[in-house]
C-alpha atoms as a PDB file:
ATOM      1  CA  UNK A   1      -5.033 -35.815  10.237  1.00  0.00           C
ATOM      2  CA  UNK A   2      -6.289 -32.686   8.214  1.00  0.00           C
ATOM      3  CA  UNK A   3      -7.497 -33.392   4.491  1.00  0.00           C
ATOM      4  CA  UNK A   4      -6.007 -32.600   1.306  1.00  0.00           C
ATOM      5  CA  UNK A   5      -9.690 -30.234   1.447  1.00  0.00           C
ATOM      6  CA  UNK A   6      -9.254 -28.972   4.797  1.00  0.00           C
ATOM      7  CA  UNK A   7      -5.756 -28.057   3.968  1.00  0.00           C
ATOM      8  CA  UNK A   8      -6.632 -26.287   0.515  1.00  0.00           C
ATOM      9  CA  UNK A   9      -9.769 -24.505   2.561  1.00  0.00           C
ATOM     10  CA  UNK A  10      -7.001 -23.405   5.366  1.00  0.00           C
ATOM     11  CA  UNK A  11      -4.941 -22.137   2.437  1.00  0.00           C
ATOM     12  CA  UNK A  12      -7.316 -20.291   0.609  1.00  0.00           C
ATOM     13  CA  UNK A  13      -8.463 -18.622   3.660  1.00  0.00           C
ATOM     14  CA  UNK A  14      -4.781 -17.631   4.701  1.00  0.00           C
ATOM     15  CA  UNK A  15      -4.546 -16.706   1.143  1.00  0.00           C
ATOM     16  CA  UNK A  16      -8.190 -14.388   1.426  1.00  0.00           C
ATOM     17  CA  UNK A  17      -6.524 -12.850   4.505  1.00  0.00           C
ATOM     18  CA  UNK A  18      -3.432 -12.073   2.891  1.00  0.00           C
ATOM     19  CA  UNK A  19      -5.191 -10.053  -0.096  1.00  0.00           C
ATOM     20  CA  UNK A  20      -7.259  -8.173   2.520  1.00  0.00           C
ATOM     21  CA  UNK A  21      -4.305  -7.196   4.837  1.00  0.00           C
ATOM     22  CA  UNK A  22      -2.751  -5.427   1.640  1.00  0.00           C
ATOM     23  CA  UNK A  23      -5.854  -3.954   0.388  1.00  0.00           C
ATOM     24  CA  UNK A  24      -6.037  -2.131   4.050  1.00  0.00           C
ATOM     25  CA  UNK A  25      -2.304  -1.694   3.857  1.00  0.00           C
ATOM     26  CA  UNK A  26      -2.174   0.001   0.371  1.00  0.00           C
ATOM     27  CA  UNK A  27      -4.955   2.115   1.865  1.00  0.00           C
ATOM     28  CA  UNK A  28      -3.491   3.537   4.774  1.00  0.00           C
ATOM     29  CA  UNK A  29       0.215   3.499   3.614  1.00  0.00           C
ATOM     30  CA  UNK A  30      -0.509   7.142   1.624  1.00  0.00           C
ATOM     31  CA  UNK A  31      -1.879   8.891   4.611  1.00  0.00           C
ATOM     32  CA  UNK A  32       0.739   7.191   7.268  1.00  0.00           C
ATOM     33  CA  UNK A  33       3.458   9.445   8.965  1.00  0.00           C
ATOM     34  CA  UNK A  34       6.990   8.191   8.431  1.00  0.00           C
ATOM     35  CA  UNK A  35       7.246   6.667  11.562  1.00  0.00           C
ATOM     36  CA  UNK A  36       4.013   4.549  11.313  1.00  0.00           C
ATOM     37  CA  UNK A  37       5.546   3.436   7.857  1.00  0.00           C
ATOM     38  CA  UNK A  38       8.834   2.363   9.956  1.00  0.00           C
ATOM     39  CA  UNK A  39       6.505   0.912  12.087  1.00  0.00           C
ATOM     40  CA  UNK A  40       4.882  -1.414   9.310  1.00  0.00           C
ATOM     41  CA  UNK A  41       7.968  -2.264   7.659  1.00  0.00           C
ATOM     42  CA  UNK A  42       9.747  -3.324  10.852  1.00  0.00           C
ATOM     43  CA  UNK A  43       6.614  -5.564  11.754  1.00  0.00           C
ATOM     44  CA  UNK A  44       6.559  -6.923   8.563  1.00  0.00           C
ATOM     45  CA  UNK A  45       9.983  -7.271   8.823  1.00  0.00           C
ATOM     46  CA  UNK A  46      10.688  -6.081   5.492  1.00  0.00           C
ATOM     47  CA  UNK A  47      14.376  -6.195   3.861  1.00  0.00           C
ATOM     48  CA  UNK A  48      15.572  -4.601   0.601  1.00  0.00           C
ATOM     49  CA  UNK A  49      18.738  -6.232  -1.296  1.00  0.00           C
ATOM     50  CA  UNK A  50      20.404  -4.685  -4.472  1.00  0.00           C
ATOM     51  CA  UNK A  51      20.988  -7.166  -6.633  1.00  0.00           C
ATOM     52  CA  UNK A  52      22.046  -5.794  -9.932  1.00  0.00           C
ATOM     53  CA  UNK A  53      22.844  -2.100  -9.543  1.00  0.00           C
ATOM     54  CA  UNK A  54      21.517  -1.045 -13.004  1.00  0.00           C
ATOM     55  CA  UNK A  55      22.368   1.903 -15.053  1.00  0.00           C
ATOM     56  CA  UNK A  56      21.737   4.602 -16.973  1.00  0.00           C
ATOM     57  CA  UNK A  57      19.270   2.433 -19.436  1.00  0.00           C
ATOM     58  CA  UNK A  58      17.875  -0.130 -16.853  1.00  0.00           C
ATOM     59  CA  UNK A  59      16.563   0.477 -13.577  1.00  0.00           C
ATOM     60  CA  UNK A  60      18.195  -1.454 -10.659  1.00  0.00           C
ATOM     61  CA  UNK A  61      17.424  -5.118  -9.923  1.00  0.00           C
ATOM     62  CA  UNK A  62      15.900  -5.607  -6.800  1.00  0.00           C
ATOM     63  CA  UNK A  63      15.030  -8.018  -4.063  1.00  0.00           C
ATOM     64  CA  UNK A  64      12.276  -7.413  -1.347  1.00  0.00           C
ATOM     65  CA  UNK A  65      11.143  -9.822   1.345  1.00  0.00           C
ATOM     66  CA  UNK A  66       9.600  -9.658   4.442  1.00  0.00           C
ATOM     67  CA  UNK A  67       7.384 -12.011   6.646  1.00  0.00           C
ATOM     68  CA  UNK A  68       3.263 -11.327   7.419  1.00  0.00           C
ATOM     69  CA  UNK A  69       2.818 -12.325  10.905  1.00  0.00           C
ATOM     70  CA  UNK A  70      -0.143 -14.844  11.215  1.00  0.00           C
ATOM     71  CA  UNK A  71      -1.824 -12.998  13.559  1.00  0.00           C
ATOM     72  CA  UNK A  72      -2.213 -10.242  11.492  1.00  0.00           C
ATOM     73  CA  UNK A  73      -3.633 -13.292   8.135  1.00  0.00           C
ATOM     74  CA  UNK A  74      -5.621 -15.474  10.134  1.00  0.00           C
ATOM     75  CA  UNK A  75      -8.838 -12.995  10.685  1.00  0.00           C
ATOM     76  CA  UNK A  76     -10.467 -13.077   7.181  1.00  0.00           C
ATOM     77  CA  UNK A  77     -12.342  -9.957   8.291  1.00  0.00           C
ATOM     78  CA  UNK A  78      -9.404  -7.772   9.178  1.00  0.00           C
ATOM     79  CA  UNK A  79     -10.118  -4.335   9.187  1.00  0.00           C
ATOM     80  CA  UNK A  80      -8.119  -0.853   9.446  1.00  0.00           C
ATOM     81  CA  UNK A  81      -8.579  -1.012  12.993  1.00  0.00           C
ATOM     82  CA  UNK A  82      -6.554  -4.260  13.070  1.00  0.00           C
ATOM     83  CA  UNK A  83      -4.229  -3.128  11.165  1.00  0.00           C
ATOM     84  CA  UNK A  84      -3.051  -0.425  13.203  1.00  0.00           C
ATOM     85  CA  UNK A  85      -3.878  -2.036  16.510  1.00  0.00           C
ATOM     86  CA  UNK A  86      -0.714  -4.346  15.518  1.00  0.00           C
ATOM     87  CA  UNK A  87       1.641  -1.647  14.513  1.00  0.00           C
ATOM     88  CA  UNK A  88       0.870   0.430  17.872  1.00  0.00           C
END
């Protein structure tokens, strides 16, 4: 049975991983073609709702969600390499 501790230190690793995946993400998004951007989205499986339409004084009220496949959180050292290795 894992530890309160070995579960926070499992967390904040996952979390570490997490922060570095967008760092390189944020990165290479800029420079990415269109369809490598599709290709990111779709594995992240991101999804876009419209919840309050807005108007001419107020921007719209949005909702976006998408998943980070574990694979891609687990290696604390992941690199740009990685990255696009699992969008390819």
């Amino acid at each position: 049975m894992q530890t309160w501790s070995d579960r926070n230190e499992a967390e904040s690793e996952r979390m570490a991983g997490l922060a570095k995946l967008a760092e390189v993400a944020h990165r290479r998004l800029d420079a990415m073609q269109p369809a490598e951007r599709r290709a990111v989205l779709d594995l992240l499986d991101v999804k876009v709702g419209v919840l309050d339409a807005g108007d001419r004084r107020r921007p719209p009220h949005i909702r976006i969600e998408g998943q980070v496949p574990e694979s891609l959180v687990l290696d604390g050292n992941l690199s740009s390499e990685d990255l696009r290795n699992a969008i390819c």
